[in-house]
C-alpha atoms as a PDB file:
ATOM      1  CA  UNK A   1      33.224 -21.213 -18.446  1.00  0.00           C
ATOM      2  CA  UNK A   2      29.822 -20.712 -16.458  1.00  0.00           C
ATOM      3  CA  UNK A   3      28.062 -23.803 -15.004  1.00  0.00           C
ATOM      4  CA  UNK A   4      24.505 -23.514 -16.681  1.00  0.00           C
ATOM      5  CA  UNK A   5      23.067 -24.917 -13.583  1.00  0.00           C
ATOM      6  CA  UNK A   6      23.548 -21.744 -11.885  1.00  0.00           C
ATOM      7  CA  UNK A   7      20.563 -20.146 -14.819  1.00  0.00           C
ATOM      8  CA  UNK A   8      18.347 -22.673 -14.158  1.00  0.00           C
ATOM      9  CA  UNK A   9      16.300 -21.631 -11.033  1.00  0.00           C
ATOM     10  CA  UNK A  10      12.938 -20.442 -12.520  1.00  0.00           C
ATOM     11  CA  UNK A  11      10.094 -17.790 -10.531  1.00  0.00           C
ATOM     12  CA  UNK A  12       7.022 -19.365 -11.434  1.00  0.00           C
ATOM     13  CA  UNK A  13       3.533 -17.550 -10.930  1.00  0.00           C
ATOM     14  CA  UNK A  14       3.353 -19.002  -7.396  1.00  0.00           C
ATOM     15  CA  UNK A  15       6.243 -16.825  -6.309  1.00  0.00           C
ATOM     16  CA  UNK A  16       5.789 -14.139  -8.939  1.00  0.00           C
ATOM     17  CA  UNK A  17       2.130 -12.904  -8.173  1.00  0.00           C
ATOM     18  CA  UNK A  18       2.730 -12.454  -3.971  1.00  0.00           C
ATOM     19  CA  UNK A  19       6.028 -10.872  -4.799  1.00  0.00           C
ATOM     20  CA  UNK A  20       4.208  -8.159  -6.819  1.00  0.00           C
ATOM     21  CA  UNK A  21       1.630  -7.701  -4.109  1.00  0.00           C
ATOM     22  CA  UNK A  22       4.359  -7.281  -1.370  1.00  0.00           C
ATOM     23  CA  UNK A  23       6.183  -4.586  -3.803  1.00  0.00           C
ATOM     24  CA  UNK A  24       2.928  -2.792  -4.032  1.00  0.00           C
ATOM     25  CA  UNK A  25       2.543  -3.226  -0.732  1.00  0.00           C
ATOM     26  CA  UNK A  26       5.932  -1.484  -0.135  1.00  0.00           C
ATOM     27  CA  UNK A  27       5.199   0.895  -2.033  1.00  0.00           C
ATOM     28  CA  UNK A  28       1.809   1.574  -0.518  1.00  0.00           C
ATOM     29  CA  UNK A  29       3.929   2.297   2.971  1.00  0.00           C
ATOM     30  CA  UNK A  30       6.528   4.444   1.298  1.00  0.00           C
ATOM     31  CA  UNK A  31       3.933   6.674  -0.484  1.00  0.00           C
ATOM     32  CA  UNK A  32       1.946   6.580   2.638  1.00  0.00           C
ATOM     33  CA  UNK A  33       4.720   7.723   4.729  1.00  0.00           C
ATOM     34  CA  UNK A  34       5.868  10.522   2.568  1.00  0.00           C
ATOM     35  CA  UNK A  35       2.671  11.754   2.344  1.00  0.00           C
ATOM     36  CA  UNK A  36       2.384  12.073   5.865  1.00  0.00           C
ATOM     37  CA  UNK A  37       5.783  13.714   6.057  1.00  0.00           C
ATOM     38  CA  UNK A  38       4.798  16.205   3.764  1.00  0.00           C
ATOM     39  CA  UNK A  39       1.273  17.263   5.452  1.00  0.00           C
ATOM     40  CA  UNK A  40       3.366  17.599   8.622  1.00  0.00           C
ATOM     41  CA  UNK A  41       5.964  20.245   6.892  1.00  0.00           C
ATOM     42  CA  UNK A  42       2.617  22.092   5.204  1.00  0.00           C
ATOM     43  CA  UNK A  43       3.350  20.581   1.658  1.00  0.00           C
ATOM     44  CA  UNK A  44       0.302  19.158  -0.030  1.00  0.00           C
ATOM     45  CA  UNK A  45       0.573  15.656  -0.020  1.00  0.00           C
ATOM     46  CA  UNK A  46      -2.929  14.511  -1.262  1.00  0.00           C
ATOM     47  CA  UNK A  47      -2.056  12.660  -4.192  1.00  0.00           C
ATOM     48  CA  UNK A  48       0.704  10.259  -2.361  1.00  0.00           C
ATOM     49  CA  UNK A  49      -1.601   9.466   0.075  1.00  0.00           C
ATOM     50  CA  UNK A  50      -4.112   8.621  -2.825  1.00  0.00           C
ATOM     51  CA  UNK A  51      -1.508   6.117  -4.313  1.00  0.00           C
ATOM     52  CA  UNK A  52      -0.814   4.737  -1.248  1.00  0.00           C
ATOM     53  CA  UNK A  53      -4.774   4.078  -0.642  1.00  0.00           C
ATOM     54  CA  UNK A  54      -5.004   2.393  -4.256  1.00  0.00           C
ATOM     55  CA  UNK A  55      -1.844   0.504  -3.990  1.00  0.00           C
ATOM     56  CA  UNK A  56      -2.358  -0.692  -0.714  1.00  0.00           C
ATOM     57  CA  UNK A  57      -5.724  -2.008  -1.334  1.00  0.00           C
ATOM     58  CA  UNK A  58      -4.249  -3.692  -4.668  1.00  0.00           C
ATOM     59  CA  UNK A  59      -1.462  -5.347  -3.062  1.00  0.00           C
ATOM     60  CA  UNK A  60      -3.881  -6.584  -0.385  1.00  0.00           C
ATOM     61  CA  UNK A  61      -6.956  -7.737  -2.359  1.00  0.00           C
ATOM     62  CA  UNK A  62      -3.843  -9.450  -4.853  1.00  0.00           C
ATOM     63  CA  UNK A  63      -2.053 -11.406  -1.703  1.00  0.00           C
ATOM     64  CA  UNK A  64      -5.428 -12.175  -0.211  1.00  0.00           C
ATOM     65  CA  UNK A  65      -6.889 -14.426  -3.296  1.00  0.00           C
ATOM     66  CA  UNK A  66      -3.192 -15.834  -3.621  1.00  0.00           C
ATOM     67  CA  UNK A  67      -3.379 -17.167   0.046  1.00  0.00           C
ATOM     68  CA  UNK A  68      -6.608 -18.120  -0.036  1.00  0.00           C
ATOM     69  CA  UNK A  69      -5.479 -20.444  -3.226  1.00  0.00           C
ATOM     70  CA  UNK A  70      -2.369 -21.512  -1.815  1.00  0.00           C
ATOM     71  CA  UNK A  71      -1.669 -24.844  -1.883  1.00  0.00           C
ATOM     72  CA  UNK A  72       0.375 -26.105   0.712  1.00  0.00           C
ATOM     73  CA  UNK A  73       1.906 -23.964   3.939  1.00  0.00           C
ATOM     74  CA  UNK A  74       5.043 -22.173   4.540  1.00  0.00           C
ATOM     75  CA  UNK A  75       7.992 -23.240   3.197  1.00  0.00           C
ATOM     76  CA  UNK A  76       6.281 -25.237   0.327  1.00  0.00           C
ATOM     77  CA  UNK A  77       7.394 -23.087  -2.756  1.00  0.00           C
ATOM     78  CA  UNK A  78       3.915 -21.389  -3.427  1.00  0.00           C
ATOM     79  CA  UNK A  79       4.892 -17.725  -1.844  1.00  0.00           C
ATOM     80  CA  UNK A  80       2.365 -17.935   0.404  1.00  0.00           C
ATOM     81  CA  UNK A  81       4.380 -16.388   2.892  1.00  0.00           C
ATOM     82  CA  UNK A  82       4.874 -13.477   0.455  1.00  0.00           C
ATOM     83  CA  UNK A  83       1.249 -13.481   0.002  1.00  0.00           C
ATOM     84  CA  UNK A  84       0.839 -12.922   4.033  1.00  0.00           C
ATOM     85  CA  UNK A  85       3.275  -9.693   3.551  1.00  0.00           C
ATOM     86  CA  UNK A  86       1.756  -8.350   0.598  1.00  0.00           C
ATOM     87  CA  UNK A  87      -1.816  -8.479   2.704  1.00  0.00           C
ATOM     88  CA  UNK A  88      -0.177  -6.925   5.602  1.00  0.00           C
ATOM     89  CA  UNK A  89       1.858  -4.359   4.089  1.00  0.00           C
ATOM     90  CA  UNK A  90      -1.185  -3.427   1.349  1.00  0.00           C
ATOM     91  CA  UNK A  91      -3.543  -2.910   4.774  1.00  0.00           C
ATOM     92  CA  UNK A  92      -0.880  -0.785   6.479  1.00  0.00           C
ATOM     93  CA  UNK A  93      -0.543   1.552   3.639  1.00  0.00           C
ATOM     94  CA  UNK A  94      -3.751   1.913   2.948  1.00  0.00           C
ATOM     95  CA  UNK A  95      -5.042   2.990   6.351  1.00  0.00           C
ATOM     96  CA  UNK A  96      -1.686   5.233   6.456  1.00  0.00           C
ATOM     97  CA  UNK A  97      -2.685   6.985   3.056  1.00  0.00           C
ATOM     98  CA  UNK A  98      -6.388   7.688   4.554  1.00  0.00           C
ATOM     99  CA  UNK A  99      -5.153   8.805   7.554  1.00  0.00           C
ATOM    100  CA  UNK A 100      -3.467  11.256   4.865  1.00  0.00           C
ATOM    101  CA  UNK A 101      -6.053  11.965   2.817  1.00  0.00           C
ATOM    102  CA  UNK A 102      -8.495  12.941   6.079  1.00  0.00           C
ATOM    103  CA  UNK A 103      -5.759  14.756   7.250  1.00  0.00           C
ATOM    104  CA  UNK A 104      -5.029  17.010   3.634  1.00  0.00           C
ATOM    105  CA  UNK A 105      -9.096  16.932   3.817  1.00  0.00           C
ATOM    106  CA  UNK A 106      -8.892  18.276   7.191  1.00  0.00           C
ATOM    107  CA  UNK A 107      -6.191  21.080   6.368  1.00  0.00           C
ATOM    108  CA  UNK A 108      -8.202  22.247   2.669  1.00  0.00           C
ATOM    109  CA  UNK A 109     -11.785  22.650   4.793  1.00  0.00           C
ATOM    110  CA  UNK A 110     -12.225  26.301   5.767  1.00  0.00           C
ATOM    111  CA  UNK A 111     -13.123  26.457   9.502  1.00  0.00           C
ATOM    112  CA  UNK A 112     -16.252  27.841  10.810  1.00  0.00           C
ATOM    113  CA  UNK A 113     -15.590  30.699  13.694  1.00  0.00           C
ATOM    114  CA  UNK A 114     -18.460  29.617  16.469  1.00  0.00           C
ATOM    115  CA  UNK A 115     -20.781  32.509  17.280  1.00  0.00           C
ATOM    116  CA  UNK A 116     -20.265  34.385  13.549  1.00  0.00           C
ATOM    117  CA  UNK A 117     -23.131  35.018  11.324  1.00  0.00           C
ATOM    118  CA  UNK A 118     -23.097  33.614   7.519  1.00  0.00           C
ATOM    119  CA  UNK A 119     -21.753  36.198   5.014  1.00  0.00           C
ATOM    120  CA  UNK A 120     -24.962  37.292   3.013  1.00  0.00           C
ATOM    121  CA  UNK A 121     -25.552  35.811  -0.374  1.00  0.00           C
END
């Protein structure tokens, strides 16, 4: 027979919410770093890095209210400390997915040859 005691531990909002925002978060970093992966191997890799830009900024904007309506500091219960990593994480992988995105930018633009006159129109 199983002790019910061992069900009754509950995630409440106060844990639930940051914990989101960190997995978006991770995710923002994974996308992110894949992208970049793939721009370095000549594979297109615009659209992770555009996940990674949106998630990141999610997961950060999300942990951002949460620890600015935290109650209590670390160690209290409220996932505040979650809500730190979500932030952290979210900003990470969204500056990794622009550096992406100005990099698949970068790649797509044609380049000018210096001293060439335009093609007539």
């Amino acid at each position: 027979m199983i002790p019910t005691q061992l069900f009754a531990y509950e995630v409440g909002t106060g844990r639930l919410v940051p914990t989101v925002a960190a997995v978006l978060g991770v995710v923002s970093v994974v996308a992110a770093a894949t992208a970049l992966a793939r721009l370095r191997r000549g594979s297109p890799g615009r659209a992770r890095a555009a996940v990674a830009v949106l998630t990141g900024l999610v997961g950060a904007a999300v942990g951002a209210l949460h620890v600015s309506q935290a109650a209590g500091g670390l160690g209290t219960g409220n996932g505040l400390a979650g809500a730190v990593l979500a932030v952290v994480l979210g900003l990470v992988g969204a500056v990794a997915g622009g550096v992406g995105l100005a990099r698949s930018r970068a790649r797509r633009a044609p380049r000018a040859v210096p001293g060439a006159a335009a093609a007539p129109r």
